[in-house]
C-alpha atoms as a PDB file:
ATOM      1  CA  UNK A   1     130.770  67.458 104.710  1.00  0.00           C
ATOM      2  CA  UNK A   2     127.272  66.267 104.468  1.00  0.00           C
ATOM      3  CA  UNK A   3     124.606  69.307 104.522  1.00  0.00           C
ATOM      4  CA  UNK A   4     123.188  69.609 108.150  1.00  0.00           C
ATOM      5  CA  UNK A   5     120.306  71.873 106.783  1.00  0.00           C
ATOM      6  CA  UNK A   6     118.942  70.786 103.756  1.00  0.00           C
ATOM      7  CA  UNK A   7     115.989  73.093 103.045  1.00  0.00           C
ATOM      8  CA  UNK A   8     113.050  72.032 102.210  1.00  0.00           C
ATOM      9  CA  UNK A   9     111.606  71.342  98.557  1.00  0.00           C
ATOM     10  CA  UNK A  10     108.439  72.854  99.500  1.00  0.00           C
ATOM     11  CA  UNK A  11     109.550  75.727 101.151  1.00  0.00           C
ATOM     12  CA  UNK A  12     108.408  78.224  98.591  1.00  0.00           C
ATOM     13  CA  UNK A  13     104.731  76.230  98.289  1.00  0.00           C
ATOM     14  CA  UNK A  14     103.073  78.828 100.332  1.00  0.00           C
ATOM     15  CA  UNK A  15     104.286  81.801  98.496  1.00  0.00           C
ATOM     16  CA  UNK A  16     103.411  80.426  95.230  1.00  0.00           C
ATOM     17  CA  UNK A  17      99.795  79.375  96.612  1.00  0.00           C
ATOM     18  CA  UNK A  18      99.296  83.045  97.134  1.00  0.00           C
ATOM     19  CA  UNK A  19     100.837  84.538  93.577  1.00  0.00           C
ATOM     20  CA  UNK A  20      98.729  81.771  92.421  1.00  0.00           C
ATOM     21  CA  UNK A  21      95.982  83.911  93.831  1.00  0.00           C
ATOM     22  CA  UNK A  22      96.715  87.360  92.285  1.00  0.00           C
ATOM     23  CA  UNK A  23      97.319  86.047  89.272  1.00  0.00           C
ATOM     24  CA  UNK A  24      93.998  84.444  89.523  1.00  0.00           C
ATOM     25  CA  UNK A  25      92.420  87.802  90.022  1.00  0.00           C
ATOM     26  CA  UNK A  26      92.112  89.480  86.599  1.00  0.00           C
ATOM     27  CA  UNK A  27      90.781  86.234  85.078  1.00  0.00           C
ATOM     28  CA  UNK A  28      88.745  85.815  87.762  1.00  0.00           C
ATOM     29  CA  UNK A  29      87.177  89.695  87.143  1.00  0.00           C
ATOM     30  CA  UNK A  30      86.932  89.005  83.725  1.00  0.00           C
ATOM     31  CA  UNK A  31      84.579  86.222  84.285  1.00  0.00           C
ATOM     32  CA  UNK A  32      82.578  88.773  86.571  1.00  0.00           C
ATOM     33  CA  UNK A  33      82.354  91.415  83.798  1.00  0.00           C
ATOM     34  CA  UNK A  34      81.395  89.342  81.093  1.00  0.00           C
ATOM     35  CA  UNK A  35      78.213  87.811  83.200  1.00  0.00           C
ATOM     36  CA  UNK A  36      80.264  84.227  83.495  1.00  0.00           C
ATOM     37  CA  UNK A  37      78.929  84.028  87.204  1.00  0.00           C
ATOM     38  CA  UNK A  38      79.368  80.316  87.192  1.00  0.00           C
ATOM     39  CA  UNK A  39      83.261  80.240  85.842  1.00  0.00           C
ATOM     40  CA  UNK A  40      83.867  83.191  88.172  1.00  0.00           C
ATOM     41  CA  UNK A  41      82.436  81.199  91.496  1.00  0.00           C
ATOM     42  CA  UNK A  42      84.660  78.133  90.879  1.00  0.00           C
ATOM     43  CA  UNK A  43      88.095  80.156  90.335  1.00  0.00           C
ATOM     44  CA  UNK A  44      86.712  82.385  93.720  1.00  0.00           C
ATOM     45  CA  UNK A  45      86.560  79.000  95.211  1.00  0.00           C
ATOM     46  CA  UNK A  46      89.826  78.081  93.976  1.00  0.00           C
ATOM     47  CA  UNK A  47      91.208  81.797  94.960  1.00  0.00           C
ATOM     48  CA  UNK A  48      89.842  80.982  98.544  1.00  0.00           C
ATOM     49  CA  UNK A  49      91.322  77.987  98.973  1.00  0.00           C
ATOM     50  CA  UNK A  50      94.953  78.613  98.466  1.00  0.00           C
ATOM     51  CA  UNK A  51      94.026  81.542 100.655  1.00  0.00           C
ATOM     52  CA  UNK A  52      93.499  78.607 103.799  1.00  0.00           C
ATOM     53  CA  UNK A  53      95.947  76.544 102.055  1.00  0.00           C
ATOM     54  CA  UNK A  54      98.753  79.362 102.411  1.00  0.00           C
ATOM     55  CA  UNK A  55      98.842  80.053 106.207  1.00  0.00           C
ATOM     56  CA  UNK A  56      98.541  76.212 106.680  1.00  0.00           C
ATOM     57  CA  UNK A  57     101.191  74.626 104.331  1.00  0.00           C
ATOM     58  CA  UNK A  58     103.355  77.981 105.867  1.00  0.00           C
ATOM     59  CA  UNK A  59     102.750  76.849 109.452  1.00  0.00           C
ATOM     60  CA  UNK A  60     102.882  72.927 108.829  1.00  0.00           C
ATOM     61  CA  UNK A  61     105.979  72.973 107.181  1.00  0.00           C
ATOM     62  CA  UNK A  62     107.737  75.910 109.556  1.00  0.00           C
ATOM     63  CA  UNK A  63     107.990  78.583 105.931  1.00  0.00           C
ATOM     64  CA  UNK A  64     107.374  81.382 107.613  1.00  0.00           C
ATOM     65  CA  UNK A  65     108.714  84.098 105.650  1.00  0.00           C
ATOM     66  CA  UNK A  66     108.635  88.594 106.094  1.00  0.00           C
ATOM     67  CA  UNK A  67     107.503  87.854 101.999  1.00  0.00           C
ATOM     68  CA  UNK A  68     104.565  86.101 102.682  1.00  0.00           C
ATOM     69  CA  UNK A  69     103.685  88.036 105.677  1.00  0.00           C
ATOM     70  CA  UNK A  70     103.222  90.817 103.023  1.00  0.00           C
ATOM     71  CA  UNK A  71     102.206  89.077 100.414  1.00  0.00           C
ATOM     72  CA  UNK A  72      99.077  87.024 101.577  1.00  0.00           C
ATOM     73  CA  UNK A  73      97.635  90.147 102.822  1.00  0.00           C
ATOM     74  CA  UNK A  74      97.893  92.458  99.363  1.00  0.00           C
ATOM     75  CA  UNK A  75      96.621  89.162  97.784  1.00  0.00           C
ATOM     76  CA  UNK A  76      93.547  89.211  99.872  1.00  0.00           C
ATOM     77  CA  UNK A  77      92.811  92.688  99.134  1.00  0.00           C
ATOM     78  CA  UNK A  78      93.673  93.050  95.874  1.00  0.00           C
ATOM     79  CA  UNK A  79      91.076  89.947  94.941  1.00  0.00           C
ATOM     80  CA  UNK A  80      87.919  91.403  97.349  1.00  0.00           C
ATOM     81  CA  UNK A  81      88.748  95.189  96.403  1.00  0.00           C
ATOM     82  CA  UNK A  82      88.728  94.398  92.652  1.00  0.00           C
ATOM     83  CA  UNK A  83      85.282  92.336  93.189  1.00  0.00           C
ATOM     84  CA  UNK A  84      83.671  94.681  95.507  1.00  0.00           C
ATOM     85  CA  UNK A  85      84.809  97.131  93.109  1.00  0.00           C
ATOM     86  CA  UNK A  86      83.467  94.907  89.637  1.00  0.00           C
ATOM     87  CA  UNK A  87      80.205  93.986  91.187  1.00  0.00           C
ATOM     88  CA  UNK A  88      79.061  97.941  92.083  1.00  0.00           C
ATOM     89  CA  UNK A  89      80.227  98.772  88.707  1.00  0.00           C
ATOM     90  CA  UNK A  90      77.835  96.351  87.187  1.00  0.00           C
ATOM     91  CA  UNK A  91      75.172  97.361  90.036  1.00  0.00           C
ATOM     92  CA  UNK A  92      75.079  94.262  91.577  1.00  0.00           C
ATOM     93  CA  UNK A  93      75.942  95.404  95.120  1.00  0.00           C
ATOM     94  CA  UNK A  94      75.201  99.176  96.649  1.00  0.00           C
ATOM     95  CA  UNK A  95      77.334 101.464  96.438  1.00  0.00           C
ATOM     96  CA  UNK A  96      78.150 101.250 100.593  1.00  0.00           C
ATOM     97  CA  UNK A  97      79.788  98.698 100.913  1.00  0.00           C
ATOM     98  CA  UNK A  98      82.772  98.901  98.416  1.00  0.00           C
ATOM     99  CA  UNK A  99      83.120 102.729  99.847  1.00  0.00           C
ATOM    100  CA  UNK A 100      83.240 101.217 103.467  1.00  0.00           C
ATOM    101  CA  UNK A 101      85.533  98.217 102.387  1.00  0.00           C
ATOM    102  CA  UNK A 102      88.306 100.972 100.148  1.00  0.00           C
ATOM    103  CA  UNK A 103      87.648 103.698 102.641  1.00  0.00           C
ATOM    104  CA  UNK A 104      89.090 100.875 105.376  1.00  0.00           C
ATOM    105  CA  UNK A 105      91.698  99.587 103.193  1.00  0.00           C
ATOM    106  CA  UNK A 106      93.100 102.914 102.110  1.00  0.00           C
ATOM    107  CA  UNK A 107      93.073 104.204 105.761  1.00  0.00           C
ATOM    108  CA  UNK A 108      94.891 101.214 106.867  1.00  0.00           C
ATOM    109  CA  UNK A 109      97.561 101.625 104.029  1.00  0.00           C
ATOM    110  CA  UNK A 110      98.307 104.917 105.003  1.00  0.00           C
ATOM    111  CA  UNK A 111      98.507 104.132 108.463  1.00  0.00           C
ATOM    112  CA  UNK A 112     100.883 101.666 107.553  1.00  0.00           C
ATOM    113  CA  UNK A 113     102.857 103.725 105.602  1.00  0.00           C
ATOM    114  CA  UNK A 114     103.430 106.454 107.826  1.00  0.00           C
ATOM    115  CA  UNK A 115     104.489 103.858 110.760  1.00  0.00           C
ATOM    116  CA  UNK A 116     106.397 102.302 108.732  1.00  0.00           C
ATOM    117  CA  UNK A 117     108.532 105.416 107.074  1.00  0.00           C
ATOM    118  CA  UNK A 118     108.194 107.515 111.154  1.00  0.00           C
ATOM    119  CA  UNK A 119     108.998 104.402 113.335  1.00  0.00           C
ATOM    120  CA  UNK A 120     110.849 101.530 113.715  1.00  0.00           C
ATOM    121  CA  UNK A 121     107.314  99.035 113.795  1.00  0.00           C
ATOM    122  CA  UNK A 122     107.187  96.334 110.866  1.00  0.00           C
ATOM    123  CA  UNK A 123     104.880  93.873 112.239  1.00  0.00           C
ATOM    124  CA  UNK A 124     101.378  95.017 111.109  1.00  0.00           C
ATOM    125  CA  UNK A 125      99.717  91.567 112.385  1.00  0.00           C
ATOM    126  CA  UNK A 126      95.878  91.731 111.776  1.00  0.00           C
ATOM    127  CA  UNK A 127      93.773  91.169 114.987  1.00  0.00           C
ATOM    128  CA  UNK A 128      90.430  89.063 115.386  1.00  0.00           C
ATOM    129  CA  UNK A 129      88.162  92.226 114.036  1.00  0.00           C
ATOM    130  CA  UNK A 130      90.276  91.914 110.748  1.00  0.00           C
ATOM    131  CA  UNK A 131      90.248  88.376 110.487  1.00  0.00           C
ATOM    132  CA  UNK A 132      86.595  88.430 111.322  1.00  0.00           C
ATOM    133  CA  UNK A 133      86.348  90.834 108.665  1.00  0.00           C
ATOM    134  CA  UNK A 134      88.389  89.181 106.205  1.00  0.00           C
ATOM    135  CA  UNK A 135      86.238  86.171 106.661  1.00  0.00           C
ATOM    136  CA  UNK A 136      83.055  87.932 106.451  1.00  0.00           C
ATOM    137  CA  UNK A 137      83.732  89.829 103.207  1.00  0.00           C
ATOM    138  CA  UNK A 138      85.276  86.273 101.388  1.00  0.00           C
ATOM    139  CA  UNK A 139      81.794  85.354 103.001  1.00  0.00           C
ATOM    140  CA  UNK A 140      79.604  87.968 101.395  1.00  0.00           C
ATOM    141  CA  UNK A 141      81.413  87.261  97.868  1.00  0.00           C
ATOM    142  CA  UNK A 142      81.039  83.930  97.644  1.00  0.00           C
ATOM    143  CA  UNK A 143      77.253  84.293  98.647  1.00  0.00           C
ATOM    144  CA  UNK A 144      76.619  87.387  96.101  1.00  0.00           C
ATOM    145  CA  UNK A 145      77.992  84.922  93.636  1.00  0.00           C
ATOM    146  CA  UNK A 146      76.336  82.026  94.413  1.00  0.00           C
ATOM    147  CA  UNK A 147      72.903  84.482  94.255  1.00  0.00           C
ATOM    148  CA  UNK A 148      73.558  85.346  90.975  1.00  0.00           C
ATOM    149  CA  UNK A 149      73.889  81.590  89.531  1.00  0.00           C
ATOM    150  CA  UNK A 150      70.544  80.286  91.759  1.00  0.00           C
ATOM    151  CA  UNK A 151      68.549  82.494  93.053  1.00  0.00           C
ATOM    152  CA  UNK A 152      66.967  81.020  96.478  1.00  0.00           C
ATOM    153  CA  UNK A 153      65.275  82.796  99.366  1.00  0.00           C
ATOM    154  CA  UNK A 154      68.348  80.842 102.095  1.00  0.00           C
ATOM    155  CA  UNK A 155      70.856  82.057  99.770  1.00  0.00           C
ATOM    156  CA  UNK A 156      69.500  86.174  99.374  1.00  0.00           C
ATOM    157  CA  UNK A 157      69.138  85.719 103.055  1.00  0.00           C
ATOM    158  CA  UNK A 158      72.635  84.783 103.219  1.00  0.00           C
ATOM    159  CA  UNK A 159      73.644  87.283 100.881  1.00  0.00           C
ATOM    160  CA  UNK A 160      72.321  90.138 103.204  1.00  0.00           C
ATOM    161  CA  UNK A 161      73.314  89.069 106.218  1.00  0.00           C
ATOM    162  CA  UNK A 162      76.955  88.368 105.260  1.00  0.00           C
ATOM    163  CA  UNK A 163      76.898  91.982 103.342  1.00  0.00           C
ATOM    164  CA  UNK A 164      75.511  93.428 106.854  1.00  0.00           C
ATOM    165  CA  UNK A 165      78.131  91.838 108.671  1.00  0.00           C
ATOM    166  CA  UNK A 166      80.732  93.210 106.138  1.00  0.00           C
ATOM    167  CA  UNK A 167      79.899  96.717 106.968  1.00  0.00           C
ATOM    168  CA  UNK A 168      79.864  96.493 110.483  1.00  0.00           C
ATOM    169  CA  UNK A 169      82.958  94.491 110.680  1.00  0.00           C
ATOM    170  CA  UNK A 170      84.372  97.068 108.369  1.00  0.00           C
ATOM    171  CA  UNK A 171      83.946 100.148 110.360  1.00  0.00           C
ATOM    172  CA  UNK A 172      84.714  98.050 113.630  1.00  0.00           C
ATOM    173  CA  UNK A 173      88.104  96.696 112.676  1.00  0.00           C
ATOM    174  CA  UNK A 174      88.865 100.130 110.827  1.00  0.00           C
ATOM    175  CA  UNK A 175      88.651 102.039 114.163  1.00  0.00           C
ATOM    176  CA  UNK A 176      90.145  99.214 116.382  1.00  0.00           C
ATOM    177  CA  UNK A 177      93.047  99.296 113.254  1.00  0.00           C
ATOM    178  CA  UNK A 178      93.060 103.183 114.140  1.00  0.00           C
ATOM    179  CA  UNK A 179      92.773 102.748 118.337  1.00  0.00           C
ATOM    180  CA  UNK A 180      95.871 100.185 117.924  1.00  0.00           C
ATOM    181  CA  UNK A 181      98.219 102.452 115.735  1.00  0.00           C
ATOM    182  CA  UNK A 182      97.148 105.325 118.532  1.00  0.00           C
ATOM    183  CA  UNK A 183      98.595 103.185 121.631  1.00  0.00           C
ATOM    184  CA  UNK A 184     101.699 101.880 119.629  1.00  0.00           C
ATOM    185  CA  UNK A 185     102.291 105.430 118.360  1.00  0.00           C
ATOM    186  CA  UNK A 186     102.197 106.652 121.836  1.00  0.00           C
ATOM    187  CA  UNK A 187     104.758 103.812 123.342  1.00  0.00           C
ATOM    188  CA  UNK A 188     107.448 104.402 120.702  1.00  0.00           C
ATOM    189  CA  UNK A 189     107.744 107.856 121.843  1.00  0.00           C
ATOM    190  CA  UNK A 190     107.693 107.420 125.074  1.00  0.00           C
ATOM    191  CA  UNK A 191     110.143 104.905 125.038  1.00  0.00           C
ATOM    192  CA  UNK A 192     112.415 107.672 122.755  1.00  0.00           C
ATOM    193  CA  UNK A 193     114.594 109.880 124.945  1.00  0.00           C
ATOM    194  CA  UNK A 194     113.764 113.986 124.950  1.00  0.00           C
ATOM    195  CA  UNK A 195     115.722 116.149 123.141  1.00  0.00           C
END
């Protein structure tokens, strides 16, 4: 009986794209720490690339999977939390911006946590402040990076704006995060019966 369903030889391609990218992440914070600013923008290049490459090669070849939806997301922050984290260490950036950035991460895993363990939600999809902030952090990286290998008025303009938008995307998604957990909180027990 011929197979009706072979499955595709690519189908893990996404997945591996993103542990591509946390295994990427200690090399790529060793670079940082030991003042290899060049070395550590290419493999942040490389890191954000199979970050767009992921979601695509997932959509384009219909891979989907409840792994990757968890996966891509703990890849993300694990790679900007370390380097926000590496990068105050070394005083490069103020001391801000990686509190705002773990102080919005941490909230949001906790969050998660406790829906996940009290309810019945699993789909923690990020909205368009998250994205936006997502974006705008990979954004501010990439530009503190680039400031520390040539040093040009555009790019310390850059630099500080993207870091700016960081923060206020930070503490804009974290509440909207918060305001969104609030309202599905509320349906699931309304929709419960009474004791």
């Amino acid at each position: 009986m011929p197979h009706a369903s072979r499955r595709n030889p690519l189908r893990m391609a996404p997945n591996l794209l993103t542990l591509l990218r946390i295994c990427l992440v200690p090399i790529l914070i060793v670079a940082v720490l030991e003042r290899r600013f060049q070395v550590a923008f290419a493999l942040f290049l490389i890191a954000a690339c199979t970050d767009a490459m992921d979601g695509l090669l997932a959509r384009w070849l219909s891979q989907r999977t409840m792994l990757g939806q968890y996966l891509d997301p703990v890849a993300d922050k694990l790679m900007l939390s370390s380097l926000f984290l590496a990068l105050t260490w070394m005083g490069i950036l103020e001391p801000q911006v990686a509190i705002l950035v773990f102080g919005r991460d941490i909230g949001m895993l906790a969050t998660a946590v406790i829906l996940y363990t009290t309810t019945n939600l699993r789909d923690f999809h990020p909205s368009l402040l998250g994205k936006a902030n997502s974006f705008s952090q990979v954004g501010a990286i990439g530009m503190v990076l680039l400031d520390l290998i040539h040093a040009r008025p555009w790019i310390f303009a850059a630099r500080e704006a993207m870091l700016d938008a960081t923060m206020i995307l930070t503490v804009a998604s974290g509440f909207h995060y918060a305001w969104v957990a609030s309202q599905r909180i509320g349906k699931v027990t309304d929709s419960e019966p009474a004791a």
